[in-house]
Each structure stands twice: as C-alpha cells, then as structure tokens.
N, C-alpha and C. Protein backbone atom coordinates (compact mmCIF):
# COMPACT_ATOMS: atom_id res chain seq x y z
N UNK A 1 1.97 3.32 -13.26
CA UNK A 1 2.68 2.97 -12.07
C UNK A 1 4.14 3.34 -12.28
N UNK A 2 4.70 4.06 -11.13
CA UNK A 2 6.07 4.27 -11.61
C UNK A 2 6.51 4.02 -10.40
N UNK A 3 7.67 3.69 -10.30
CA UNK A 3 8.80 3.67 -9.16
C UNK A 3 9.24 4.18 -8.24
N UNK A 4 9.80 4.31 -7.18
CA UNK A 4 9.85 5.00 -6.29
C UNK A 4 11.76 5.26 -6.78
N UNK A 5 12.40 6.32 -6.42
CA UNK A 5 13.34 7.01 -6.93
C UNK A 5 14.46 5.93 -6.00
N UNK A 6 14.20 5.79 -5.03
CA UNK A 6 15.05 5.15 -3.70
C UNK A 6 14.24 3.58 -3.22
N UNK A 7 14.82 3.00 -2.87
CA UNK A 7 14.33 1.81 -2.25
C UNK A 7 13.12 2.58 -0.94
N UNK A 8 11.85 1.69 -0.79
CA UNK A 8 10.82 2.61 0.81
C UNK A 8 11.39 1.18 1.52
N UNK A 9 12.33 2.42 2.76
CA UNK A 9 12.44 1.68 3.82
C UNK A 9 12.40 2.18 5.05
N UNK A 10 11.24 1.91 6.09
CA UNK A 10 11.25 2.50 7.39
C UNK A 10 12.69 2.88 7.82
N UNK A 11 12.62 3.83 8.60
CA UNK A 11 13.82 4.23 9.56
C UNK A 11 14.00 2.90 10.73
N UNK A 12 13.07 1.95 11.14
CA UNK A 12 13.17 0.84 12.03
C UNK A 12 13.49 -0.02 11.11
N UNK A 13 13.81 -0.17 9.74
CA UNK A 13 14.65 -1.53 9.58
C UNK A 13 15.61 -0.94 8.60
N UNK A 14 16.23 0.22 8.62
CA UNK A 14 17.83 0.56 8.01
C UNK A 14 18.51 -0.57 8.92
N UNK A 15 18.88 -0.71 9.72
CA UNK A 15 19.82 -1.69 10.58
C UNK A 15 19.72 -3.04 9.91
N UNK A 16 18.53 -3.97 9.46
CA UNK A 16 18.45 -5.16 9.28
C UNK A 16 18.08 -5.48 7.81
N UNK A 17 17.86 -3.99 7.03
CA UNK A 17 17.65 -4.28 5.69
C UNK A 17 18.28 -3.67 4.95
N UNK A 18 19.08 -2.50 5.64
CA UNK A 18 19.72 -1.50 4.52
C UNK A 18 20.48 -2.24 3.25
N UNK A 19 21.44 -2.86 3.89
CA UNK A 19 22.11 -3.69 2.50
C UNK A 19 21.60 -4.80 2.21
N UNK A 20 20.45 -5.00 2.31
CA UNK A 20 18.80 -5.66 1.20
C UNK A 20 19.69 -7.08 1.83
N UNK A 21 19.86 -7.77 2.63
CA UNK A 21 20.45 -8.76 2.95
C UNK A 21 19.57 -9.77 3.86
N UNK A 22 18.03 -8.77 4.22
CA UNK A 22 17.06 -9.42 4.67
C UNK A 22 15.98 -8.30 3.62
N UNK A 23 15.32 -9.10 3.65
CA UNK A 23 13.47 -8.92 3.00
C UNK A 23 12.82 -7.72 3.65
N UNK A 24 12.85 -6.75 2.85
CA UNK A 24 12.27 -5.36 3.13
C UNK A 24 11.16 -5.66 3.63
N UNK A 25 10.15 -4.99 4.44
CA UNK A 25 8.62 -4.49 4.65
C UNK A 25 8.18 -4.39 3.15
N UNK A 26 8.47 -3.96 2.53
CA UNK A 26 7.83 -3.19 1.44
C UNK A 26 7.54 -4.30 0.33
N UNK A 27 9.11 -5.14 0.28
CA UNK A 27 9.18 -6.45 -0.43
C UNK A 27 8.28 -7.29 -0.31
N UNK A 28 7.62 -7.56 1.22
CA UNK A 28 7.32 -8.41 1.90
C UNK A 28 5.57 -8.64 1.46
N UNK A 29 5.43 -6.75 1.52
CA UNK A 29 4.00 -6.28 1.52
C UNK A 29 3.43 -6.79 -0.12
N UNK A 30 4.24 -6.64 -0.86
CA UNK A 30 3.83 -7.24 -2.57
C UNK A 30 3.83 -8.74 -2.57
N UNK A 31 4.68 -9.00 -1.82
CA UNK A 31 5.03 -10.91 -2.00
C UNK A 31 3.46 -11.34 -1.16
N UNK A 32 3.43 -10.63 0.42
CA UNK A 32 1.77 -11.46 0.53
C UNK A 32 0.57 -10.76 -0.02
N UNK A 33 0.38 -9.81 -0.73
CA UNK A 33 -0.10 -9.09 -1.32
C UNK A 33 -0.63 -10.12 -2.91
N UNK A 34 0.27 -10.66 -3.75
CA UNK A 34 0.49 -11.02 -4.99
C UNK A 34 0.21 -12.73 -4.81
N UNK A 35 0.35 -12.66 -3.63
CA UNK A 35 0.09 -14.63 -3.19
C UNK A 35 1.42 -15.40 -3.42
N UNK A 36 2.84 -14.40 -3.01
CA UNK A 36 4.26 -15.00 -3.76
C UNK A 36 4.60 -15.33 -2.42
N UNK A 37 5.51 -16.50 -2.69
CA UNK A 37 6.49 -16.44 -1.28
C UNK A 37 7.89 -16.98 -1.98
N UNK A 38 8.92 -16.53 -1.14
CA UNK A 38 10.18 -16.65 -2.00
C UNK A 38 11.36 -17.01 -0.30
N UNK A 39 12.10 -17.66 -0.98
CA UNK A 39 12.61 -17.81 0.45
C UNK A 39 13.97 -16.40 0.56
N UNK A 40 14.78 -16.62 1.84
CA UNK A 40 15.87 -15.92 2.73
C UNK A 40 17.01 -15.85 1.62
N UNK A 41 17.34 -17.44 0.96
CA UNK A 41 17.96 -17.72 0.46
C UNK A 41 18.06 -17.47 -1.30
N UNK A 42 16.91 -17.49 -1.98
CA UNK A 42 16.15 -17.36 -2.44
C UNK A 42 16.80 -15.39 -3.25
N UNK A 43 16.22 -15.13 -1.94
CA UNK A 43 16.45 -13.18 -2.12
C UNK A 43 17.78 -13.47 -2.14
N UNK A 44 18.02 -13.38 -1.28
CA UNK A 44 19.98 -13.30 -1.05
C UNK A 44 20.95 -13.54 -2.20
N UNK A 45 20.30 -14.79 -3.42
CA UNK A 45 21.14 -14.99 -4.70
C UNK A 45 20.58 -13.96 -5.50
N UNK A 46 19.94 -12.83 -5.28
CA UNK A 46 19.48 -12.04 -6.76
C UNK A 46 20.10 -11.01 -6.30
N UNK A 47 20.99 -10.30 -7.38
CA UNK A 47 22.08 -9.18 -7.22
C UNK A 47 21.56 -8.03 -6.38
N UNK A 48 22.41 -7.75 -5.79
CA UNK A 48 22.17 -6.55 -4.74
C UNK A 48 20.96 -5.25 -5.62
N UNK A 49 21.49 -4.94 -6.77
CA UNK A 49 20.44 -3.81 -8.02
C UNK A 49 19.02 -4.37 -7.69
N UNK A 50 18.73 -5.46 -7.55
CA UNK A 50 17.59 -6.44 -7.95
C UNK A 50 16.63 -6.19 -7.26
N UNK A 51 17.55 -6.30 -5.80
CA UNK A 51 16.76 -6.25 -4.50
C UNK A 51 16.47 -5.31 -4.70
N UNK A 52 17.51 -3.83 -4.85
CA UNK A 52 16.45 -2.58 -4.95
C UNK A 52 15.68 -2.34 -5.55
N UNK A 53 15.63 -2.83 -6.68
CA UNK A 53 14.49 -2.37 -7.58
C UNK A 53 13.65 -2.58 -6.87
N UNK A 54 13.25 -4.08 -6.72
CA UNK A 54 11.70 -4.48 -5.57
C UNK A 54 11.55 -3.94 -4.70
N UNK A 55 12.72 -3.53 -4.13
CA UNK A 55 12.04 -2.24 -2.53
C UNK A 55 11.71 -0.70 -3.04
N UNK A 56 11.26 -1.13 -4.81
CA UNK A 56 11.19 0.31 -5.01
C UNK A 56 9.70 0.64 -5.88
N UNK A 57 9.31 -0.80 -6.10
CA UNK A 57 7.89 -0.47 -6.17
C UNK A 57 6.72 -0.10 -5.11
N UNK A 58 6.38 0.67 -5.59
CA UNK A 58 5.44 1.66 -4.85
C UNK A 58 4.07 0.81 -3.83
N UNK A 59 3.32 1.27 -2.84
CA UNK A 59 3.01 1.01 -1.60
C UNK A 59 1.43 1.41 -1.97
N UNK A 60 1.04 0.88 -3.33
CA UNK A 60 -0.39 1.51 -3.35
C UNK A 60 -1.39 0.61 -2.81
N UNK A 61 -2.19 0.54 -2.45
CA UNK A 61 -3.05 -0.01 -1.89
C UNK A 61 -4.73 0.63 -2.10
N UNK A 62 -5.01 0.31 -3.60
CA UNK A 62 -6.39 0.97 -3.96
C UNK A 62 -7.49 -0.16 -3.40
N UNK A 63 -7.23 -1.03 -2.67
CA UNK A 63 -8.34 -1.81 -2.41
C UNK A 63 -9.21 -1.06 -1.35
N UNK A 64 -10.86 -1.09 -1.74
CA UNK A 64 -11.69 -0.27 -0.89
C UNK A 64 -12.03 -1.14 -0.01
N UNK A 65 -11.33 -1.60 1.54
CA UNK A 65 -11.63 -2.37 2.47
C UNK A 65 -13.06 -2.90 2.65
N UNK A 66 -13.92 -2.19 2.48
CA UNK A 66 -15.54 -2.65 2.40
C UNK A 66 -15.95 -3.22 1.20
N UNK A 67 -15.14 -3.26 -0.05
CA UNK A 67 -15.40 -4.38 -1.23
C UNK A 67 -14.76 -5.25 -1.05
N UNK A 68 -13.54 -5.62 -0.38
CA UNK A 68 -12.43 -6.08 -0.49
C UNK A 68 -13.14 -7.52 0.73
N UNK A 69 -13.91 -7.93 0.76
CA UNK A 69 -14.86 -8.89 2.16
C UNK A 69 -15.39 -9.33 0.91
N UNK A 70 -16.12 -8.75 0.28
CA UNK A 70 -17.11 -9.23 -0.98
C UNK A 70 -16.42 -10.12 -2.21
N UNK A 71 -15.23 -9.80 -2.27
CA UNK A 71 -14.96 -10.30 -3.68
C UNK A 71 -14.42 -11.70 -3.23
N UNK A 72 -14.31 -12.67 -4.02
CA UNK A 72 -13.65 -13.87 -3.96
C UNK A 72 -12.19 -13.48 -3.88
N UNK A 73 -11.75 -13.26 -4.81
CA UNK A 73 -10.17 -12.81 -5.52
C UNK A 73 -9.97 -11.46 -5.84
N UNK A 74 -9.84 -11.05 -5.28
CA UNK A 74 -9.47 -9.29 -5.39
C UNK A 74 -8.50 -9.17 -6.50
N UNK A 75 -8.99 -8.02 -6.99
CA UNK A 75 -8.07 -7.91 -8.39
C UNK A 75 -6.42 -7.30 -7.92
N UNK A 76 -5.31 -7.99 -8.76
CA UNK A 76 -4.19 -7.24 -8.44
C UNK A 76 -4.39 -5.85 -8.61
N UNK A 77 -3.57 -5.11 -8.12
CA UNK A 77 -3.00 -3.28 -8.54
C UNK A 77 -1.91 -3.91 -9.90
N UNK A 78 -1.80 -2.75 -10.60
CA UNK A 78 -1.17 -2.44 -11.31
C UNK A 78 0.55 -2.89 -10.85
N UNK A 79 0.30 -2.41 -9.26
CA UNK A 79 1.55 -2.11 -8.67
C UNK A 79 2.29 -3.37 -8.96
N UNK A 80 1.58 -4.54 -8.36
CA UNK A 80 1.68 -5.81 -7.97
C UNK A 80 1.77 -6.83 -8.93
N UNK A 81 0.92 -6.62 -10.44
CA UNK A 81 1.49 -7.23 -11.62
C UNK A 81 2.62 -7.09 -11.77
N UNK A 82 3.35 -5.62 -12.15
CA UNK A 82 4.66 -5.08 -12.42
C UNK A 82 6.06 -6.19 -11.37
N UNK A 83 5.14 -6.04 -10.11
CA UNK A 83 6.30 -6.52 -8.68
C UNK A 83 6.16 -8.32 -9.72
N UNK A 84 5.44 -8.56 -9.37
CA UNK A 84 5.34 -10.08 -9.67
C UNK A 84 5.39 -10.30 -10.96
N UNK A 85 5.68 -9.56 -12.13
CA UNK A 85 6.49 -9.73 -13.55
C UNK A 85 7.89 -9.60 -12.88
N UNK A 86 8.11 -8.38 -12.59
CA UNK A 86 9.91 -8.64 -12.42
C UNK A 86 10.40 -9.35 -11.92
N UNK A 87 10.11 -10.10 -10.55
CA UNK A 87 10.40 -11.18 -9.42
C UNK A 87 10.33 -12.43 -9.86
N UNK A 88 9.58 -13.26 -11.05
CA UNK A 88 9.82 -13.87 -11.79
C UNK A 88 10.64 -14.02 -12.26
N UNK A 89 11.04 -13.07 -13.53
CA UNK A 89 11.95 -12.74 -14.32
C UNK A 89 13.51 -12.68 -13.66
N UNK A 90 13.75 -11.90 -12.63
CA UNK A 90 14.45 -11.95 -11.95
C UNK A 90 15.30 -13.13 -11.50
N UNK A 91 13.87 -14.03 -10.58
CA UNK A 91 14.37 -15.60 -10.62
C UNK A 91 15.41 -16.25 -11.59
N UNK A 92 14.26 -16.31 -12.37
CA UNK A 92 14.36 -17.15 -13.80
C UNK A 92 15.43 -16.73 -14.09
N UNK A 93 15.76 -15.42 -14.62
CA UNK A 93 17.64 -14.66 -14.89
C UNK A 93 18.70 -15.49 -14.15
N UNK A 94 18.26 -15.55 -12.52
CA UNK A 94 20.11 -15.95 -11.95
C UNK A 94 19.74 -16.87 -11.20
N UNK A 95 19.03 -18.38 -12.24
CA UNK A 95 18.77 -19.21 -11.24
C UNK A 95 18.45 -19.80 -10.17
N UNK A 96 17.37 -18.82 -9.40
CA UNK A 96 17.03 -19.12 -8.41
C UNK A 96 15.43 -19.73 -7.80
N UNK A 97 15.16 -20.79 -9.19
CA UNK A 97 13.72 -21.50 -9.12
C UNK A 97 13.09 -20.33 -9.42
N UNK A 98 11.78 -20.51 -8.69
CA UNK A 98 10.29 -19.99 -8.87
C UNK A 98 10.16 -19.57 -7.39
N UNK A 99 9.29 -18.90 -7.54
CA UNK A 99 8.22 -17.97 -5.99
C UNK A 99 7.45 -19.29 -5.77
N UNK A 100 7.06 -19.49 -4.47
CA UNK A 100 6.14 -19.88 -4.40
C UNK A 100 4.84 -19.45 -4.41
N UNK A 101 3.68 -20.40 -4.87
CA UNK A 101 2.19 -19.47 -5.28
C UNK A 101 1.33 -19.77 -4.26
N UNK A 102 0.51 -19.21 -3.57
CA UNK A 102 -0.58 -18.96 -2.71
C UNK A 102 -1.46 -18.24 -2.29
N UNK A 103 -3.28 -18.61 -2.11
CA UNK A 103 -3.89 -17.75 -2.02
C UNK A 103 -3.84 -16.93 -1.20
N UNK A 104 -3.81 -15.70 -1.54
CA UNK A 104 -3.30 -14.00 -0.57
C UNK A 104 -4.82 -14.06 0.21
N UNK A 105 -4.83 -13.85 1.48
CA UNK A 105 -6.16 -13.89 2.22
C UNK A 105 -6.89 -13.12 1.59
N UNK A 106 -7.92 -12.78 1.20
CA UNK A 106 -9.29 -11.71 0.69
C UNK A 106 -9.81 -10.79 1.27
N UNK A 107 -8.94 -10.67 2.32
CA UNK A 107 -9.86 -9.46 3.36
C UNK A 107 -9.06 -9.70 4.64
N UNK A 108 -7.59 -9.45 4.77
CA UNK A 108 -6.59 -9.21 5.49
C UNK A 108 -7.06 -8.31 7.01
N UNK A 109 -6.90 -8.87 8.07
CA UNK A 109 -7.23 -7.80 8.95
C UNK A 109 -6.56 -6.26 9.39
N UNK A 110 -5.18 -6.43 8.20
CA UNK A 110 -4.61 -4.89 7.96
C UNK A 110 -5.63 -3.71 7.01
N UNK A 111 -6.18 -4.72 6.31
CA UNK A 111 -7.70 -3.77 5.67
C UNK A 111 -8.85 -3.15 5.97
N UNK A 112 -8.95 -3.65 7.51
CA UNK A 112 -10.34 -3.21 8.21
C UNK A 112 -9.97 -1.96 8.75
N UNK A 113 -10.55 -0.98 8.40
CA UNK A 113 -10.68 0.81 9.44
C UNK A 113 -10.92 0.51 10.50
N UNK A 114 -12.04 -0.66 11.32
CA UNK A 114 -12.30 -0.64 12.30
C UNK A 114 -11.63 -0.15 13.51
N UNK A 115 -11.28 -1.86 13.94
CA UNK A 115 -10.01 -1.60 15.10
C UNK A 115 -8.90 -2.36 14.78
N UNK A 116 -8.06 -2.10 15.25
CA UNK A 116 -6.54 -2.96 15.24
C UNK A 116 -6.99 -4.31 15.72
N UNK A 117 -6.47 -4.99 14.89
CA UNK A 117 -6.65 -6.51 14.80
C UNK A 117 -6.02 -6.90 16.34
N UNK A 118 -6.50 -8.01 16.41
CA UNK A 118 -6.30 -9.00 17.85
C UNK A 118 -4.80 -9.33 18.42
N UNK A 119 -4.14 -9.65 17.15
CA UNK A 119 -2.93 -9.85 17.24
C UNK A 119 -1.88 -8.34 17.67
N UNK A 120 -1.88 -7.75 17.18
CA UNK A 120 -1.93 -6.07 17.07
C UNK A 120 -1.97 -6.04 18.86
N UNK A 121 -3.16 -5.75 19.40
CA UNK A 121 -2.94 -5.90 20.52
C UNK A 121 -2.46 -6.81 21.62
N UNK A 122 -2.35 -7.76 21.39
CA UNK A 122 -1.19 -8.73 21.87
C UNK A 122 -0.19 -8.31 21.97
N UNK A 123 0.60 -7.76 20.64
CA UNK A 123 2.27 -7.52 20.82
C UNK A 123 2.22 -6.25 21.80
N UNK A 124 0.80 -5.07 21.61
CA UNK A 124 1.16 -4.16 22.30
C UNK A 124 1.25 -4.46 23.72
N UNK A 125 0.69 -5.45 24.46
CA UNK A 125 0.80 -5.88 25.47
C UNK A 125 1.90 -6.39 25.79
N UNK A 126 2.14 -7.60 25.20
CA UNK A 126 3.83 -7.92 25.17
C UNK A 126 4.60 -6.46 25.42
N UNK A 127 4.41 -5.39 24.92
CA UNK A 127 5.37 -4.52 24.75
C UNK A 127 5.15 -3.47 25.77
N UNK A 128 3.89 -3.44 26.25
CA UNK A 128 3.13 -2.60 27.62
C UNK A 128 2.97 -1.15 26.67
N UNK A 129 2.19 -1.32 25.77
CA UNK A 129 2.46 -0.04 24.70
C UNK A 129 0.67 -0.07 24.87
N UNK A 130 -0.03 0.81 24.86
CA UNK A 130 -1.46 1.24 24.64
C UNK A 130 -2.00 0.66 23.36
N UNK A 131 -2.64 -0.12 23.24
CA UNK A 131 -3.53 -0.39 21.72
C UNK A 131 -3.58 1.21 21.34
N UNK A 132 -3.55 1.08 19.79
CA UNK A 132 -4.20 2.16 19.29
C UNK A 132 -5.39 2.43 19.19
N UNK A 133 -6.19 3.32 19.37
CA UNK A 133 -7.56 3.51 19.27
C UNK A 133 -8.23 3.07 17.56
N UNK A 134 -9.34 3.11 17.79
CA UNK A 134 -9.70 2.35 16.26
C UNK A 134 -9.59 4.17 15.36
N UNK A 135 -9.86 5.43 15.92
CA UNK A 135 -9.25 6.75 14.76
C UNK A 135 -7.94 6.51 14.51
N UNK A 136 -7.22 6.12 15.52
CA UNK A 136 -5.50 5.78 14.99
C UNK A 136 -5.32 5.07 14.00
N UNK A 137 -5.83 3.89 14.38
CA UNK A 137 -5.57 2.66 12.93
C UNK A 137 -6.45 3.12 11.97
N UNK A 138 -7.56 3.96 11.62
CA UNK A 138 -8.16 4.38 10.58
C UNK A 138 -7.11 5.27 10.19
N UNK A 139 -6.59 6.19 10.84
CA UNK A 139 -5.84 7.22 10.33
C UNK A 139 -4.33 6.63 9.47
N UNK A 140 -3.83 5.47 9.42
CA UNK A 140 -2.94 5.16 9.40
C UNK A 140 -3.23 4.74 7.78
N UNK A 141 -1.81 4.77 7.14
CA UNK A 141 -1.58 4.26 5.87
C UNK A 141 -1.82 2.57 5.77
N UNK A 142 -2.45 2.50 4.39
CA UNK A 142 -2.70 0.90 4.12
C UNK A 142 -1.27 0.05 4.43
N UNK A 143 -0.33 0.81 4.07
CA UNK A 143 0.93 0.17 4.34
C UNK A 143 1.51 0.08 5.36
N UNK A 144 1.36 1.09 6.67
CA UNK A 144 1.54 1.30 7.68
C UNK A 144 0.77 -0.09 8.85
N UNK A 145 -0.30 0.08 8.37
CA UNK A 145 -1.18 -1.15 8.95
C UNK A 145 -0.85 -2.52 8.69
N UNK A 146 -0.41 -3.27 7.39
CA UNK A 146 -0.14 -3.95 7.01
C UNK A 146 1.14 -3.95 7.63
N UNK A 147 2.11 -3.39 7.73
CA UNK A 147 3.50 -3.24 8.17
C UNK A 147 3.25 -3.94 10.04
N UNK A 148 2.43 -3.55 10.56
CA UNK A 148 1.73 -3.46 12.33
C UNK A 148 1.84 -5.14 12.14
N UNK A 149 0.75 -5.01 11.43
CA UNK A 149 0.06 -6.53 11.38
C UNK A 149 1.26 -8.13 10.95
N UNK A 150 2.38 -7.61 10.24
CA UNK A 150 2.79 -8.79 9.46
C UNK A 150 3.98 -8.62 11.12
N UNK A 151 3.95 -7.44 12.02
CA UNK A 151 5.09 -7.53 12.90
C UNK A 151 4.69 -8.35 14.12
N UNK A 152 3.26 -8.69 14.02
CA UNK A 152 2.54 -8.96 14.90
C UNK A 152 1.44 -10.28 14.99
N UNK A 153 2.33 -11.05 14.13
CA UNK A 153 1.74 -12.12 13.91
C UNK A 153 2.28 -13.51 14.36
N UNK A 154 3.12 -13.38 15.24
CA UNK A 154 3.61 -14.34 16.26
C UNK A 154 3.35 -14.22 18.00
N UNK A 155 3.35 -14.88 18.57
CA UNK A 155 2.80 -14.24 19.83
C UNK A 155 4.02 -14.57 21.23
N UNK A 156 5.22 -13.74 20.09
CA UNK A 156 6.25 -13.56 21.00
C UNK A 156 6.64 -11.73 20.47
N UNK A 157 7.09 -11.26 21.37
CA UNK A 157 7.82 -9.64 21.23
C UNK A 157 8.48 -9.33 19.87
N UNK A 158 8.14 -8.59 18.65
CA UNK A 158 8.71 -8.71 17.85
C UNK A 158 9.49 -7.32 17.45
N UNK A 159 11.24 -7.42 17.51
CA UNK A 159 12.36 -6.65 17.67
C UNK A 159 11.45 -4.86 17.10
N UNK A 160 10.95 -5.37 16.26
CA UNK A 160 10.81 -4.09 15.72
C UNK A 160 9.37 -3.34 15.54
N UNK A 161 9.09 -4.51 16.14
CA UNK A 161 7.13 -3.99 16.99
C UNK A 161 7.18 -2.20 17.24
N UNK A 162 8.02 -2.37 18.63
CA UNK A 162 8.29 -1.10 19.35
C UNK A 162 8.73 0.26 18.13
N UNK A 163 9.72 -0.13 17.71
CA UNK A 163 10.03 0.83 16.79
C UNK A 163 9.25 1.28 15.73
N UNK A 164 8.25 0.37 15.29
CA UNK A 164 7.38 0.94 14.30
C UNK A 164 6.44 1.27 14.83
N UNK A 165 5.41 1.28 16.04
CA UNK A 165 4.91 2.21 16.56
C UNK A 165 5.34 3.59 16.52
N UNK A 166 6.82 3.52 17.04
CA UNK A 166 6.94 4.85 17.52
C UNK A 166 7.17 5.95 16.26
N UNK A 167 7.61 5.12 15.09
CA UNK A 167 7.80 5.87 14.06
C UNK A 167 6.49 5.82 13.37
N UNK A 168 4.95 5.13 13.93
CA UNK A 168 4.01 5.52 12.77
C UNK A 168 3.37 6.47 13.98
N UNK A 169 4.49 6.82 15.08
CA UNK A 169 3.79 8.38 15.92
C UNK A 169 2.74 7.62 16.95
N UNK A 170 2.59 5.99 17.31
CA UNK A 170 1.60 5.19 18.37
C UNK A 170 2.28 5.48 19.38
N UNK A 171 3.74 5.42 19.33
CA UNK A 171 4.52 5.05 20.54
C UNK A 171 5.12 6.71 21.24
N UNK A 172 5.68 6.45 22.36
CA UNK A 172 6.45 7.34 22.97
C UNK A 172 7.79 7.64 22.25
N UNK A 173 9.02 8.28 22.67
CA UNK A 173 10.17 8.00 22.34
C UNK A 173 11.05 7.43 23.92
C-alpha cells in the first residue's frame, strides 16, 4: 500500500476542505470504513501535515460486494490498517483522546452494483436531478458511490449532492 503523492480531494469540496479544516470525503471514507469516528474538533487539533497525510491514503476498495453480504466482519484492506495505525498514533501524539470504535455496517448500500440506494434517490429528487440508472452506479468507482451515499444520508438537500453528481459526469453543468 502506498500513498497517494497529494491529499484525494474532489474538485466539489476544494472550497470546504482545501485547508483540511473540515473532514475530507476520503478521510471520512476510512473512518466509516475502519468502524472509527473522531470528532470536528478532534481533527482540527492534529497539525495541518497530519491531516494530509490521512487525505492521502489511498481509496482501495477490494471488497467483492457479493461476499461482502456473507461475511460477519469483513476483513480490513491493507489500506485501512495503515489509516487506523496512524490516526491513533496521531491522536495519542498531540493529545487528542481516542477515535471512537464502532461496528462499520457489513454490506453498506454504497457496495451493491445493483441500483442506487433509496436514499440516493431522495436527494436526487430534492435536487430534481434524474436517479442514475443501475449501469451508472455499476459503472461508478467504489469510492465514488460511497462518496453519493454518505452525501445522501439525511433527508434534507445536501450542499454538495449537486456538485458531485456533476463531477462523477450524473449531472448536467
């Protein structure tokens, strides 16, 4: 597993994450991924370097969605040990407690090829945007989906719904 050279950050959240001052997508995707939760405040005391590093582990996602129903506890990635050794460590360095621990769902509805989850189409409605067809959301990156899904899990308009459509190519301009 190696690193990504630059922090991965959509072009829809340079505005609200560039200077790592809110919780990357990418950050976000390892923390419910790993079963971590860490608070606002939490991120904000670990040195600006810190944050990047974590927005710079990589976006793999080897889970085969059709085993991933079967198993109790899905095994971490490689990726996600590494994220959740340093984020610890990190803590622990500049005083800022512990992560919180919790079971990561087993079969996330960002994992299904099928169709775009329920919620998913909600916001697109909220937003008067076309559901994606179920080849769209198959076609789409594990991270890309997961990214849809964590924007779309309240059932009010979420700022950056719209924009990540249009940048995973769902939306118009």
């Amino acid at each position: 597993m190696s690193l990504s050279d630059a922090p991965l950050l959509f072009a829809f959240e340079i505005d609200s994450s560039e200077d790592f001052t809110y919780i990357p997508m990418i950050v976000r995707f390892h923390l419910d991924r790993g079963g971590l939760r860490i608070s606002l405040d939490q991120w904000q005391l670990l040195p600006i370097e810190d944050r990047k590093l974590l927005a710079r582990f990589p976006a793999d996602v080897p889970v085969d969605p059709d085993m991933a129903a079967d198993r109790e506890s899905p095994e971490p990635s490689p990726g996600e040990v590494g994220f959740s050794q340093a984020l610890a460590e990190m803590l622990r360095t500049h005083g800022c407690g512990e992560a919180e621990v919790f079971a990561p769902e087993p079969a996330p509805a960002w994992q299904s090829l099928g169709a775009p989850p329920a919620a998913l189409a909600a916001q697109c409605a909220l937003a008067a945007l076309p559901v994606p067809s179920p080849a769209q959301w198959a076609a789409l990156g594990g991270f890309e989906r997961y990214v849809l899904a964590k924007l779309s899990r309240k059932p009010k308009l979420n700022h950056d719904f719209v924009p990540a459509m249009r940048e995973f190519g769902l939306a118009g301009a």
